[in-house]
N, C-alpha and C. Protein backbone atom coordinates (compact mmCIF):
# COMPACT_ATOMS: atom_id res chain seq x y z
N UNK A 1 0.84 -1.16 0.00
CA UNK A 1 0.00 0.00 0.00
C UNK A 1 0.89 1.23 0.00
N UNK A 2 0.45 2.48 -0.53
CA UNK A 2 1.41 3.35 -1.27
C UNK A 2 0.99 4.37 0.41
N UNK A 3 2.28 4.74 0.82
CA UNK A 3 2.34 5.69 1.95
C UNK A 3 1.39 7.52 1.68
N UNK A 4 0.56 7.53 1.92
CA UNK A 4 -0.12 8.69 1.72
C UNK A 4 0.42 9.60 2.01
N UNK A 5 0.15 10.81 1.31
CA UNK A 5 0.86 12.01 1.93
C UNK A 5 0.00 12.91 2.68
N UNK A 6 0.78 13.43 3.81
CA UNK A 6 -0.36 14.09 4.58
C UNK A 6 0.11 15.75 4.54
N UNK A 7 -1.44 16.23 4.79
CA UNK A 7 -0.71 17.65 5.10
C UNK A 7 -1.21 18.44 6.28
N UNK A 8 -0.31 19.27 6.74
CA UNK A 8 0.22 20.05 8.39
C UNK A 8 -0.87 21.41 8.28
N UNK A 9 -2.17 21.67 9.36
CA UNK A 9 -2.80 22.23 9.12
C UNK A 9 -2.67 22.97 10.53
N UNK A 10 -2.80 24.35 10.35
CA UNK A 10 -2.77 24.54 11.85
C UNK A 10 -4.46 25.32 12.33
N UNK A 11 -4.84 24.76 13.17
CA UNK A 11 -5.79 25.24 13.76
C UNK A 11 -5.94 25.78 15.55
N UNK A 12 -6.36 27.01 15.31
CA UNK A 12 -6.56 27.61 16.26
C UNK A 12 -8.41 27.61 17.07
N UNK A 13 -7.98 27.42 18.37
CA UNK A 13 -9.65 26.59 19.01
C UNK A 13 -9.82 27.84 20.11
N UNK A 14 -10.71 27.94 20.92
CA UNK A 14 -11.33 28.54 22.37
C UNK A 14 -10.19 28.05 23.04
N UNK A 15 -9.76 28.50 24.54
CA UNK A 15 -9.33 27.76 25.57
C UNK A 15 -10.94 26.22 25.90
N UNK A 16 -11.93 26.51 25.98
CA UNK A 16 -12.90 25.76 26.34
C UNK A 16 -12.42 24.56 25.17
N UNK A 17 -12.57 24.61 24.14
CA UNK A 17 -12.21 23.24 23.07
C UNK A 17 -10.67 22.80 23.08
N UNK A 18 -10.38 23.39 23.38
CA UNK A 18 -8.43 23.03 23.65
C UNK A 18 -8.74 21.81 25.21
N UNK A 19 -9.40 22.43 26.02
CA UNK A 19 -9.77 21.44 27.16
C UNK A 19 -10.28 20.55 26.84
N UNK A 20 -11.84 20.66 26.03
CA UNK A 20 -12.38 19.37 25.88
C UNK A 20 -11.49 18.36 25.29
N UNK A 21 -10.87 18.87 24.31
CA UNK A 21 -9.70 18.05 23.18
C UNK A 21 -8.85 17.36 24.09
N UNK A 22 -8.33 17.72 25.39
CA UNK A 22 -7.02 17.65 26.07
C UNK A 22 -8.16 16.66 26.81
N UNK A 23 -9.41 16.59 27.56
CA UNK A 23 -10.06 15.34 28.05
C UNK A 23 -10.39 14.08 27.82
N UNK A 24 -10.83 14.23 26.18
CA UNK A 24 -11.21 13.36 25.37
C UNK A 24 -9.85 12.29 24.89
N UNK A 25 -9.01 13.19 25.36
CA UNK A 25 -7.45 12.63 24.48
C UNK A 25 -7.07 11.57 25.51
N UNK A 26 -7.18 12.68 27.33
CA UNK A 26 -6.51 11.59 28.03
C UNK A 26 -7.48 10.52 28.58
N UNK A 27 -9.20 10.95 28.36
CA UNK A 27 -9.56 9.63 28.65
C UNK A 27 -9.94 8.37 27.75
N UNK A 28 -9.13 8.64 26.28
CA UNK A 28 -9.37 7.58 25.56
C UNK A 28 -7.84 6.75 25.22
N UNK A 29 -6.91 7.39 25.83
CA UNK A 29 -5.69 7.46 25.88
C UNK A 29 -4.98 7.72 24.15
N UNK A 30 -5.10 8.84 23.54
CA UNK A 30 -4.92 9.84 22.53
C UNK A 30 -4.58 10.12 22.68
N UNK A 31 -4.63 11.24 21.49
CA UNK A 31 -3.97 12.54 21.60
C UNK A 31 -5.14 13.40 20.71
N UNK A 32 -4.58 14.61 20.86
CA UNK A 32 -5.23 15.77 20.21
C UNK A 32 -5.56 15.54 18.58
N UNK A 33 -4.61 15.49 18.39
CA UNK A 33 -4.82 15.43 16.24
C UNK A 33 -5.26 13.73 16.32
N UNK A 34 -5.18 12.71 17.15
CA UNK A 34 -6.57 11.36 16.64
C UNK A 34 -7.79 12.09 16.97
N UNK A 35 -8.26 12.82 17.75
CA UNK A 35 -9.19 13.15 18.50
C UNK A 35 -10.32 13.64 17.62
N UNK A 36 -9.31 14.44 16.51
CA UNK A 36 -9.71 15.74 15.79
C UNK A 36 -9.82 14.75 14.54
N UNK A 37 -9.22 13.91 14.31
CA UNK A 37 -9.39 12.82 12.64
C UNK A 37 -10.28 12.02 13.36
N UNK A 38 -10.80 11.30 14.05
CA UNK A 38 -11.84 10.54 14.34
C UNK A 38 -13.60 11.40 14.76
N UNK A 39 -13.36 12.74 14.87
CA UNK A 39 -14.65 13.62 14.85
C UNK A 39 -14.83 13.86 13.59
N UNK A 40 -13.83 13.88 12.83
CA UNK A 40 -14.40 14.66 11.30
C UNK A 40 -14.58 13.36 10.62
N UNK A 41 -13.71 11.72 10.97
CA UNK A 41 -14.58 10.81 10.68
C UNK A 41 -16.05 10.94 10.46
N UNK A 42 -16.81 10.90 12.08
CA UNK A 42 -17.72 10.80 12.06
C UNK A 42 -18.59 11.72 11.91
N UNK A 43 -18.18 13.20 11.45
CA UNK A 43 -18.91 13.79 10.63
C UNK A 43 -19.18 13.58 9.25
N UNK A 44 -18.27 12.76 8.74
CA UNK A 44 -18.20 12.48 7.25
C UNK A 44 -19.28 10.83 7.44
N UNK A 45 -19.39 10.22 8.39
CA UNK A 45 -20.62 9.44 8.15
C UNK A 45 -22.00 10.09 8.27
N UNK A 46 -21.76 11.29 9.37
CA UNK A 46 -23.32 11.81 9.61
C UNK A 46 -23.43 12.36 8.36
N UNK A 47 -22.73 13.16 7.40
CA UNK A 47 -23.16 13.69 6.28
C UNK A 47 -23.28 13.48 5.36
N UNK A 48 -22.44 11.70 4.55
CA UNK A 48 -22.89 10.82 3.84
C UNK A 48 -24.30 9.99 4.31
N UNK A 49 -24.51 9.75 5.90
CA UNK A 49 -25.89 9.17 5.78
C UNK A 49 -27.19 10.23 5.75
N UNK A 50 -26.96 11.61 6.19
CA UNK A 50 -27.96 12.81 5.54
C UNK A 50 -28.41 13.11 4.14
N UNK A 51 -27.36 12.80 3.62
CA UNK A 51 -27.04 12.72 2.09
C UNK A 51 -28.23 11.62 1.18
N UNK A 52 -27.67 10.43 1.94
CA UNK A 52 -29.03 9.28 1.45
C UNK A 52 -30.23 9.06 1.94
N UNK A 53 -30.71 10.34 2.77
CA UNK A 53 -31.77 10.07 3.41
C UNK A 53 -31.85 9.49 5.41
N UNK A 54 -30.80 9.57 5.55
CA UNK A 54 -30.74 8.82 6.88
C UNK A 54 -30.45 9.96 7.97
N UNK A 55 -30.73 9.17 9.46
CA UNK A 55 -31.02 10.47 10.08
C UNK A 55 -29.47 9.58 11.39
N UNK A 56 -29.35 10.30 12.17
CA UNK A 56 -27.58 9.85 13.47
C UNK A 56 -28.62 9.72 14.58
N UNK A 57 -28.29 8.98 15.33
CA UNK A 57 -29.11 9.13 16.59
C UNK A 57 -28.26 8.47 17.94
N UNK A 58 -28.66 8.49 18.94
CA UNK A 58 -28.31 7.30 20.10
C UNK A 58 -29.33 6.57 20.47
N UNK A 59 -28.95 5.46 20.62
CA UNK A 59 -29.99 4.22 21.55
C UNK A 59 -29.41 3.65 22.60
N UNK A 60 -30.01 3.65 23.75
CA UNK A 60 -29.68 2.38 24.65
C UNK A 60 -29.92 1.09 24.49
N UNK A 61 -30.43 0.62 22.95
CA UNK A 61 -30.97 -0.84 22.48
C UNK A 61 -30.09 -1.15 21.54
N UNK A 62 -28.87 -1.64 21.35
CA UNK A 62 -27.88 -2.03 20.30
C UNK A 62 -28.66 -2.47 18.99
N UNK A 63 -30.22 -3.17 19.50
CA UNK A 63 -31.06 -4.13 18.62
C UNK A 63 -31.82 -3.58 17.52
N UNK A 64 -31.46 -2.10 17.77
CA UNK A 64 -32.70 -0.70 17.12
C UNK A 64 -31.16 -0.43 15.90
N UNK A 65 -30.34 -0.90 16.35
CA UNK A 65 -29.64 -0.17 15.21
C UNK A 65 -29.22 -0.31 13.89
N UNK A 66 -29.97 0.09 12.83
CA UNK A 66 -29.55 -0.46 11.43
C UNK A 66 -28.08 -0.33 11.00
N UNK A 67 -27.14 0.96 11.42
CA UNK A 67 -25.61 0.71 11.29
C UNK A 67 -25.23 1.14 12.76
N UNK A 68 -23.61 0.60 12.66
CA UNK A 68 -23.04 0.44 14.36
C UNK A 68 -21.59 1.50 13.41
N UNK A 69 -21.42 2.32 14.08
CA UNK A 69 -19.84 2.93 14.20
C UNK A 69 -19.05 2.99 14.82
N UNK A 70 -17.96 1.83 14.49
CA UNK A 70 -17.03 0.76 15.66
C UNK A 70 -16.11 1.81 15.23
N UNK A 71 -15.15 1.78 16.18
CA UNK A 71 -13.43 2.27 15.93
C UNK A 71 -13.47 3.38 16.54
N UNK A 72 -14.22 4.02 17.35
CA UNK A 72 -14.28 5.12 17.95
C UNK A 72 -14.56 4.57 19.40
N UNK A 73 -13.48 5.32 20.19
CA UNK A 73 -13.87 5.83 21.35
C UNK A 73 -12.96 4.39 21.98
């Protein structure tokens, strides 16, 4: 598989989102920039399944759910 090339973006946040980022990081044991590629992941499913008609939700019933989005968290 051919090594992708990436590119160096700098973004500037609130002190309030710099924290949440810095929580999320140490309680999933991360870091900041997975934190930030696994949210825009899953914005890119919420907006491909808006796209076809489908709506994001939460359940407490695993059994209700027509797709599951593993690899997070």
């Amino acid at each position: 598989m051919a090594h992708e090339k990436k590119e160096r973006m700098n973004l500037q946040v609130s002190p309030e989102l710099s924290k949440l980022l810095n929580g999320i990081a140490d309680e999933t044991g991360s870091n900041r920039t997975e934190v930030i590629r696994q949210a825009l992941a899953l914005m890119k499913v919420a907006h491909d399944a808006k796209r076809r008609g489908k709506h994001i939700g939460l359940t407490s019933d695993p059994s209700k759910l027509e797709t599951e989005i593993v690899g997070l968290l």
